[in-house]
Structure formats: C-alpha cells, structure tokens
C-alpha atoms as a PDB file:
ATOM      1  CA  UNK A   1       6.351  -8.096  18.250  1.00  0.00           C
ATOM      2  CA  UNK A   2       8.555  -8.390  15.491  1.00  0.00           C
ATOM      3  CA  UNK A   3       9.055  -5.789  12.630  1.00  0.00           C
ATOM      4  CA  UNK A   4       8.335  -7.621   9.724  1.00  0.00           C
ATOM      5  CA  UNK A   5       4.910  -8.150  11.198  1.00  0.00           C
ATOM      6  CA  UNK A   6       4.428  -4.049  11.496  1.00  0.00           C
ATOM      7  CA  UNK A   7       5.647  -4.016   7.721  1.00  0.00           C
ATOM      8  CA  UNK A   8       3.363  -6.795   6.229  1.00  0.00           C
ATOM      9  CA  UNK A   9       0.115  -4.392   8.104  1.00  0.00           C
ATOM     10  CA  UNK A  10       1.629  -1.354   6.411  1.00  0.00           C
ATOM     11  CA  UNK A  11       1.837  -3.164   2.911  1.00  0.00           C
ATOM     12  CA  UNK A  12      -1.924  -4.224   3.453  1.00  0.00           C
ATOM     13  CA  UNK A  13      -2.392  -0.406   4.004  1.00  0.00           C
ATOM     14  CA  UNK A  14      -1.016   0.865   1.266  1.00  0.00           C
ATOM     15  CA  UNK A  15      -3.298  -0.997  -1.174  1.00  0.00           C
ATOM     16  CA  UNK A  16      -4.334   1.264  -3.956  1.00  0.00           C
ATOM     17  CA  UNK A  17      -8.107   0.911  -2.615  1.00  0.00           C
ATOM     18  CA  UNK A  18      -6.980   2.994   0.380  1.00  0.00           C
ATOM     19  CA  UNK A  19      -5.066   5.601  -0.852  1.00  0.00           C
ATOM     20  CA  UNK A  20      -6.570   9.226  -0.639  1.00  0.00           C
ATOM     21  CA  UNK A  21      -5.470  12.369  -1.889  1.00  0.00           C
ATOM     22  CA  UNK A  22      -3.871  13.705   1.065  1.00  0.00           C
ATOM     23  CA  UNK A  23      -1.002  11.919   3.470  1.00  0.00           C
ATOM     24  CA  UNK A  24      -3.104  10.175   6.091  1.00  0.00           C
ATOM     25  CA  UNK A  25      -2.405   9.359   9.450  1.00  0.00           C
ATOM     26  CA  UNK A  26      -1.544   5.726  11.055  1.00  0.00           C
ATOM     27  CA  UNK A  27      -3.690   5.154  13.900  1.00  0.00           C
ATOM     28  CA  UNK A  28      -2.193   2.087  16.033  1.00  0.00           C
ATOM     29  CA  UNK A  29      -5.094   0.611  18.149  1.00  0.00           C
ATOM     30  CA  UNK A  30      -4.266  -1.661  21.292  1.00  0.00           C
ATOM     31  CA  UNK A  31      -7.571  -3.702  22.854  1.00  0.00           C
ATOM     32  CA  UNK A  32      -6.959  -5.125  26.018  1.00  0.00           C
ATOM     33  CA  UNK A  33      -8.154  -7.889  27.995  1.00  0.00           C
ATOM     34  CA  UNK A  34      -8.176  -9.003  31.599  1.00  0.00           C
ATOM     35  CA  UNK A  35      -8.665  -5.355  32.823  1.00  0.00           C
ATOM     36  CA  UNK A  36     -11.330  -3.327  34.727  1.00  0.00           C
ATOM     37  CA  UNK A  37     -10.394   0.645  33.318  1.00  0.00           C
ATOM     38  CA  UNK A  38     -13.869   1.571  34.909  1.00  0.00           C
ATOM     39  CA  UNK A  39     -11.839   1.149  38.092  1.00  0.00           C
ATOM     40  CA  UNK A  40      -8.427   1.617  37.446  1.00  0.00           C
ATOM     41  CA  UNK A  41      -8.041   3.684  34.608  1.00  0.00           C
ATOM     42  CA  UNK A  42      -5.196   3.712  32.173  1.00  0.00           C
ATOM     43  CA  UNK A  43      -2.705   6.603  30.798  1.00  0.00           C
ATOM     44  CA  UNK A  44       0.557   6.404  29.010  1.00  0.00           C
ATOM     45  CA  UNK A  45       2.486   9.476  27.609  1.00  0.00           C
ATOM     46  CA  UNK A  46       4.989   8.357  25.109  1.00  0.00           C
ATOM     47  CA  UNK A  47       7.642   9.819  23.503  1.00  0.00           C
ATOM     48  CA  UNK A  48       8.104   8.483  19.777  1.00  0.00           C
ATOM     49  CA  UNK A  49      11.445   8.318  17.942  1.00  0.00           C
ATOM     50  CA  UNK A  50      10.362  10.030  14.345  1.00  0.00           C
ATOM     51  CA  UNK A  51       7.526  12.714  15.272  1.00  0.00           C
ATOM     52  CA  UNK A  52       6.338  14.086  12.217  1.00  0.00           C
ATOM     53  CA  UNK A  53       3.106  15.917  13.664  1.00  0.00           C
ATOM     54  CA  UNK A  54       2.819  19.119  14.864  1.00  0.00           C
ATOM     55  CA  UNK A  55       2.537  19.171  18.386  1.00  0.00           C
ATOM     56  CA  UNK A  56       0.924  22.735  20.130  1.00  0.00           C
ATOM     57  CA  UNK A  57       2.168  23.571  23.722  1.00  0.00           C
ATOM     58  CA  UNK A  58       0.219  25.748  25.570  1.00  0.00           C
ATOM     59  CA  UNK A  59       1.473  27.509  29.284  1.00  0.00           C
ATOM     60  CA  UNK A  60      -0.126  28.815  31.903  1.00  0.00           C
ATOM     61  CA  UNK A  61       2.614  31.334  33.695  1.00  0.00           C
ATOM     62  CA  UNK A  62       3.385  33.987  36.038  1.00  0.00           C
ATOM     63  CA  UNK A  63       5.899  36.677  35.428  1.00  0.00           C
ATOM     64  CA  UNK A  64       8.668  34.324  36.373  1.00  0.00           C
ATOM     65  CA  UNK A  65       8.331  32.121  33.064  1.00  0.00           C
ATOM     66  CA  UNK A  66       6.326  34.387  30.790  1.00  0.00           C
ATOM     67  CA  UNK A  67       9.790  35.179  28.881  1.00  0.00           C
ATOM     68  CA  UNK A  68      10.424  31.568  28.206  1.00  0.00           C
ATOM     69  CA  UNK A  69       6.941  30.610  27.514  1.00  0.00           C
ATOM     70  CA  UNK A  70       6.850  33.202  24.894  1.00  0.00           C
ATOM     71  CA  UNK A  71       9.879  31.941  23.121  1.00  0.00           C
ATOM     72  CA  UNK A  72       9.020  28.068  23.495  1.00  0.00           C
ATOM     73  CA  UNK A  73       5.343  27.566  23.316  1.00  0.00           C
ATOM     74  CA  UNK A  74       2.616  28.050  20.873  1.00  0.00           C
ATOM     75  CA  UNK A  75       0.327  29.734  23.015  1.00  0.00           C
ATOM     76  CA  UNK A  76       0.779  31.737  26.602  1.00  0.00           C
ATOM     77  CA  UNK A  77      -1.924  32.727  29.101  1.00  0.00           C
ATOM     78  CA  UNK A  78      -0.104  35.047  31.621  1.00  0.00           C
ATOM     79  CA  UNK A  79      -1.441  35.142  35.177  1.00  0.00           C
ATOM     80  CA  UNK A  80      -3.135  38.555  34.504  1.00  0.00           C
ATOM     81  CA  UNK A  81      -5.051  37.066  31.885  1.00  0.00           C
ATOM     82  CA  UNK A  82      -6.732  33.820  33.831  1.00  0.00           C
ATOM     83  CA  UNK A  83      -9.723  35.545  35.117  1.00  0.00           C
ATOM     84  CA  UNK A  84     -10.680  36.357  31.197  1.00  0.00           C
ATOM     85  CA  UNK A  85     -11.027  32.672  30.848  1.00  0.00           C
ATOM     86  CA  UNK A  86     -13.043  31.825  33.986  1.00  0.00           C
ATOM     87  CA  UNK A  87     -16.813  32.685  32.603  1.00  0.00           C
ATOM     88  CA  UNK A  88     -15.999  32.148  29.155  1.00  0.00           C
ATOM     89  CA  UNK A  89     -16.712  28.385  28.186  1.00  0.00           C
ATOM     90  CA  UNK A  90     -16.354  29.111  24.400  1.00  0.00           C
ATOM     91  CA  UNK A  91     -12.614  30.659  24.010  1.00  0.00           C
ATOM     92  CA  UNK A  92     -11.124  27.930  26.690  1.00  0.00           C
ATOM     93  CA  UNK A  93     -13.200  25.251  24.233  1.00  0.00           C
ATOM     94  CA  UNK A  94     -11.335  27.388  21.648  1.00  0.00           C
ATOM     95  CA  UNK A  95      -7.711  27.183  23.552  1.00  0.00           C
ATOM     96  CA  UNK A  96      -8.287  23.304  24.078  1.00  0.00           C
ATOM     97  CA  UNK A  97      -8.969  22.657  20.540  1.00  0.00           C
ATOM     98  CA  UNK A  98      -5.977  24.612  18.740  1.00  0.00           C
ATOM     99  CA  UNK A  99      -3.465  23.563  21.753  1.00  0.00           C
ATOM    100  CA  UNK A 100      -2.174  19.572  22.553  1.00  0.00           C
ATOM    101  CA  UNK A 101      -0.737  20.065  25.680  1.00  0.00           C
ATOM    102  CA  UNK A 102      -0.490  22.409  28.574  1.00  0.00           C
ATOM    103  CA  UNK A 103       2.323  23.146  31.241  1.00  0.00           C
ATOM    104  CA  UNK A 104       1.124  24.869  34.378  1.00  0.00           C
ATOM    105  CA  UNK A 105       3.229  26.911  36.809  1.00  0.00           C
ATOM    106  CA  UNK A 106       3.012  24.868  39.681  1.00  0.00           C
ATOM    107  CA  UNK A 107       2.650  27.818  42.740  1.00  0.00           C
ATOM    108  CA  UNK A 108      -0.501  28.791  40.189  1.00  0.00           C
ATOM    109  CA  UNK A 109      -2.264  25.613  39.781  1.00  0.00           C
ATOM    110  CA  UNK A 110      -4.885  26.485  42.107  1.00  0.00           C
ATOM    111  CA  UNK A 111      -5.661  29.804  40.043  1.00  0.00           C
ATOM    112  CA  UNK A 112      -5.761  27.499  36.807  1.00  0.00           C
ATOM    113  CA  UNK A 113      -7.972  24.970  37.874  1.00  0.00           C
ATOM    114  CA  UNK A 114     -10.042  27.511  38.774  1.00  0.00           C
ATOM    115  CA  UNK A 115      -9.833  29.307  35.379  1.00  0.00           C
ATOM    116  CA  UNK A 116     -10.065  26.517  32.680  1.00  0.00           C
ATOM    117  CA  UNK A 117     -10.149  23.558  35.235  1.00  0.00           C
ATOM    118  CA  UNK A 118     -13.512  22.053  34.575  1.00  0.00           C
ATOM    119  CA  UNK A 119     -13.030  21.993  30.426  1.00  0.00           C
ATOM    120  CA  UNK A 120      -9.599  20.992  30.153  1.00  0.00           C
ATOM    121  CA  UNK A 121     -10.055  18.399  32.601  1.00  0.00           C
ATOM    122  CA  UNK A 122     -12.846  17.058  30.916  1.00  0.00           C
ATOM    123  CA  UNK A 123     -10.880  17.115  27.736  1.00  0.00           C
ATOM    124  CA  UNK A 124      -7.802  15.551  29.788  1.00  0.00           C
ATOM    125  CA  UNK A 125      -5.721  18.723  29.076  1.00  0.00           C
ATOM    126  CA  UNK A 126      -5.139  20.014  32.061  1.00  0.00           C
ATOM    127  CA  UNK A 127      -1.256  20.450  33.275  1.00  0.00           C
ATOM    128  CA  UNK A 128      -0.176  17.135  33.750  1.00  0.00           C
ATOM    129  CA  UNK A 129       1.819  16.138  36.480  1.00  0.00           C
ATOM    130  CA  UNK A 130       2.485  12.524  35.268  1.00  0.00           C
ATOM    131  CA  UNK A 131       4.088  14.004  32.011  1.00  0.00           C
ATOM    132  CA  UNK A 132       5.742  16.704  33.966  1.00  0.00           C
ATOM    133  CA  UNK A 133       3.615  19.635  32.800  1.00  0.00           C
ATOM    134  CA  UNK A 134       3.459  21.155  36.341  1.00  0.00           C
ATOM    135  CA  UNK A 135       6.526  22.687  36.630  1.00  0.00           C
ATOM    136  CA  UNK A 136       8.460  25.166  38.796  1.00  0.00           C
ATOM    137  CA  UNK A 137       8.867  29.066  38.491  1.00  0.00           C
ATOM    138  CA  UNK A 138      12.508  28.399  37.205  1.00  0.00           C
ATOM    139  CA  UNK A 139      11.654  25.258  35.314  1.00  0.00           C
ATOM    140  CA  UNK A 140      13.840  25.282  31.818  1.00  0.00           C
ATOM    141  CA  UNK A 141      11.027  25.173  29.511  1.00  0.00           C
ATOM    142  CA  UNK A 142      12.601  24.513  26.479  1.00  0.00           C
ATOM    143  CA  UNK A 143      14.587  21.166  27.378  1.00  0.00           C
ATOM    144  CA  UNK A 144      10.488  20.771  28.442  1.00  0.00           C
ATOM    145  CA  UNK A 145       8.685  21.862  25.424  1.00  0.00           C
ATOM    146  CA  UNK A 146      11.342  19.542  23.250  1.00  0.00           C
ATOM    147  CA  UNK A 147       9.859  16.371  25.221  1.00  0.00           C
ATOM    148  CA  UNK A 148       6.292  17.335  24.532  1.00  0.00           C
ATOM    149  CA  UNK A 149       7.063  18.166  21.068  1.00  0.00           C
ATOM    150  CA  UNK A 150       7.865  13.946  20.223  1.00  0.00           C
ATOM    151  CA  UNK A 151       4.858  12.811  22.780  1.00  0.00           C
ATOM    152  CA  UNK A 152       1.839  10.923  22.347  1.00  0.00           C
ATOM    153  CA  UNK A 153      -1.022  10.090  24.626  1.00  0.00           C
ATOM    154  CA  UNK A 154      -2.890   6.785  25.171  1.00  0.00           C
ATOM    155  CA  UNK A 155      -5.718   6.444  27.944  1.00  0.00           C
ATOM    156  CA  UNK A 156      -8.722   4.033  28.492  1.00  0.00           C
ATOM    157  CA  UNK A 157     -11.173   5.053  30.855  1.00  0.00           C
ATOM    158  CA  UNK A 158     -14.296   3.121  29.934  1.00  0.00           C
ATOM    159  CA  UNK A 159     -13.111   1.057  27.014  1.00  0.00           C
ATOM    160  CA  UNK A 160     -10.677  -2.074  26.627  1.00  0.00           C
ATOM    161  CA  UNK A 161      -8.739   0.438  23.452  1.00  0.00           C
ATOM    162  CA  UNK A 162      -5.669   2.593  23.538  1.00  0.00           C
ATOM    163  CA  UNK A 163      -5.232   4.350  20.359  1.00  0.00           C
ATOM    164  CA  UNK A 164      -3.046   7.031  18.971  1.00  0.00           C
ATOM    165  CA  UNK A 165      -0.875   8.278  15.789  1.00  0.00           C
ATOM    166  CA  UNK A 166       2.616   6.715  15.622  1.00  0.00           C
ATOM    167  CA  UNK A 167       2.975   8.140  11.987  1.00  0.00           C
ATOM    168  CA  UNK A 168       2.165   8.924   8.666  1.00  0.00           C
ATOM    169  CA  UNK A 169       1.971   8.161   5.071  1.00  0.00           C
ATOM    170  CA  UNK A 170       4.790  10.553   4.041  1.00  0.00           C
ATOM    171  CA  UNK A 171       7.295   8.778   6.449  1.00  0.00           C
ATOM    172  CA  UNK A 172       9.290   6.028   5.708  1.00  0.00           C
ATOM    173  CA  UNK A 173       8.214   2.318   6.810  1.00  0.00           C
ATOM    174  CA  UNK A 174      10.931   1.831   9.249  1.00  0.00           C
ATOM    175  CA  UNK A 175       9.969   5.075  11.244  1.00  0.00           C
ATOM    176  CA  UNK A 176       6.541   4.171  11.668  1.00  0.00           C
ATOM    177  CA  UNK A 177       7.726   1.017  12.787  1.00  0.00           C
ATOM    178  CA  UNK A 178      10.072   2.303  15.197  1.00  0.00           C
ATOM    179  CA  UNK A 179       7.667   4.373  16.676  1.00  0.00           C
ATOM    180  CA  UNK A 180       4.325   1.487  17.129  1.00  0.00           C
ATOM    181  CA  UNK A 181       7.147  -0.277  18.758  1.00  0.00           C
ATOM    182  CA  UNK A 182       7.924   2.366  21.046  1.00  0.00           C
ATOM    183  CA  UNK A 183       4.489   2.434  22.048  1.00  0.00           C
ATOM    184  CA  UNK A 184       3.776  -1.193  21.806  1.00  0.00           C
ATOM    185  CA  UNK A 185       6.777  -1.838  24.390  1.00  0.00           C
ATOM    186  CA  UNK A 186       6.175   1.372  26.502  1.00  0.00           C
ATOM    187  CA  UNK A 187       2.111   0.188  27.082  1.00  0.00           C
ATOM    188  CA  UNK A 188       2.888  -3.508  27.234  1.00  0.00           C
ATOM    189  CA  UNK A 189       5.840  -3.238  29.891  1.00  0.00           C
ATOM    190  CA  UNK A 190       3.215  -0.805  31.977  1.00  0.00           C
ATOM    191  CA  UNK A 191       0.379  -3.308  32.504  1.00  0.00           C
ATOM    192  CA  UNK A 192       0.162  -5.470  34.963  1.00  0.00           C
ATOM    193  CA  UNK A 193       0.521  -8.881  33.246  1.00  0.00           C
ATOM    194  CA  UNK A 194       2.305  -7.456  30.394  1.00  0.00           C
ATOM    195  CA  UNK A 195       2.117  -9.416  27.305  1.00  0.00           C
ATOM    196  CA  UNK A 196      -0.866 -10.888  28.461  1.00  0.00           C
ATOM    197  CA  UNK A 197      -3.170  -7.801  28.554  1.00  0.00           C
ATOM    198  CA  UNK A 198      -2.919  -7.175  25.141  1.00  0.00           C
ATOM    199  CA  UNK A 199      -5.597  -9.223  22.974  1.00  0.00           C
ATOM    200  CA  UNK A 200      -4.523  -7.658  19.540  1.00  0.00           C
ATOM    201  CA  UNK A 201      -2.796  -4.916  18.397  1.00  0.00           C
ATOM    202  CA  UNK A 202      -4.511  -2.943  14.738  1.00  0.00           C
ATOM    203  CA  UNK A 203      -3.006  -0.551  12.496  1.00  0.00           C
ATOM    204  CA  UNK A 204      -5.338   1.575  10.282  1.00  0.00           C
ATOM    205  CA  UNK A 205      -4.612   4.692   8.470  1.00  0.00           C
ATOM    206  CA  UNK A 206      -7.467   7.646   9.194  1.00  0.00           C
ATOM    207  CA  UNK A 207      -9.908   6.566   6.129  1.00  0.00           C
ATOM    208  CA  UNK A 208      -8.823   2.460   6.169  1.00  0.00           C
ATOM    209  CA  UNK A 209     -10.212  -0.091   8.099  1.00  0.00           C
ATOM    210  CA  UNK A 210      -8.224  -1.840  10.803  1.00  0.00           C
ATOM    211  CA  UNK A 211      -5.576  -4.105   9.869  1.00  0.00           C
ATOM    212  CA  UNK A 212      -4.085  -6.342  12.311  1.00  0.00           C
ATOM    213  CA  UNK A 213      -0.692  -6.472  13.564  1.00  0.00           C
ATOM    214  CA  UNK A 214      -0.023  -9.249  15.758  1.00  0.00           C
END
C-alpha cells in the first residue's frame, strides 16, 4: 500500500458533507478473506507512531508495585482491595469502561481472575500476556505504561473485520498515514498468506461512511 492511496481516502473524507462539529476519529477497517476466526481467532496489539488518544492504564498490584502503579497508571486496585470487586458486577463494568488496558502482577493473577476475571475477559481486558501486561513484582512500569500509552488493538473472533483508530481529524495527513501503515504492515505481515488475506482495506471517520483504501 502506497501513501498517496491513504491520502486520496482522507481527501474523500474530508468533504464538506462529512464534517461535524467536533474532531472525529479515523476508523481503519481491514476485511479478510480465506480465514476461519471461528477457529483460530485473531489479535494484534500495535503500537502507532503519532498517538493522539488518550490511552487509560489500569494495574492490578501487590505492595511490591503499588508505588509505581500510583505514579504511572490511571487507575490502581491494590491487592487489599480485589475482594471489593469480586460480587460487584456494576463497579468492575464501571473500571472496564473508564480504563483501556490492564497490567496484572503476575504472582497475583490467580487472585485477579478471580476478582474481575469473568467481565474483563468478556470485554477482552484482562492482563494480557501477549502485550506484556502480566508482569513481574519488579517489572519497570513506566518504560511499560509508555508502550501501552501509543497501542492499539485489533481482534476478529467471529467476523472477517479488524478495525481500530489510527487517528484523527486534528492531526496532520501524513501522521494518520504513518500510523494505518503501521497497522496495515503489522496485520498483513501476521497472517498467514499475508497480502493475500486482506480483501480490502476502508477508512471512515466516526460519522462517514467507509471509504476505500486499496
């Protein structure tokens, strides 16, 4: 995929008929073909070049990274505090809403699962090892928390669609373009016939319809 192509979508985009009166997101969509995600599911974490949103880390911790947590994350849940979450559906609905990701400490992953296991993971927020969000009791969180602050997240479980933000309208063309290609060539180098898994690739901002890429 070239640029020019990602900069003749965002033109189309920014057709007076779709602008709004607040900076919208670009959503880029990726639909797949020759794939059975019923079976073998797919999930990428990606870290973009130009993050503009703001990303909320959450932490799950014992005494041994409560200090750092508290200085690098947007929300803590010491180890004391887990068993206030286990019978109350509504404030870990609440803590997965307001929070994007989650780092667990890893020697307390049983006590989490057990706590906020059975929402988050429904919600695919639970401490991830793939991303490295299960981490030791003298993991350096904030070389940690940097990497989750520039990540995105793209998964298809039942559907042949990835889809996520890779920018918005306040950001300059070449950003945005920087960062579908970061995506586009992080998901496309990941799947098992490359190139060839990837029927067409859409860019849309949040009130547009799709417009496609390549």
């Amino acid at each position: 995929m070239e640029k020019q192509e990602i900069f003749k979508a965002l033109a189309e985009l920014k057709k007076p008929e779709n602008k709004k009166n607040f900076s919208q997101t670009y959503d880029l969509i990726i639909i797949l073909q020759g794939l059975d995600v019923n079976t073998t599911p797919l999930d990428f974490f990606v870290n973009l070049p130009h993050m503009k949103k703001q990303v909320k880390i959450g932490a799950f911790v014992g005494q041994e990274l409560a200090e750092q947590a508290a200085k690098f994350c947007d929300v803590v849940i010491k180890e004391n505090e887990f068993d206030q979450y286990k019978d109350n559906k509504k404030a870990v609905k609440q803590l997965a809403a307001k929070t994007d990701f989650f780092i667990g400490q890893a020697n307390l992953m049983p006590k989490i699962a057990g706590a906020v296991g059975r929402i988050l993971g429904s919600r695919g927020k639970m401490p991830n090892p793939k991303m490295g969000g299960i981490v030791p009791p003298n993991a350096n969180l904030e070389i940690l928390v940097k990497k989750f602050k520039t990540m995105v997240r793209l998964n298809a479980k039942k559907n042949l669609a990835l889809q996520c933000a890779v920018g918005s309208e306040n950001q300059p063309d070449e950003e945005v373009a920087e960062n579908l290609l970061a995506v586009y060539n992080t998901v496309m180098k990941a799947l098992p016939q490359e190139k060839n898994n990837i029927k067409n690739v859409m860019l849309k901002l949040t009130m547009s319809k799709p417009v496609k890429v390549a």
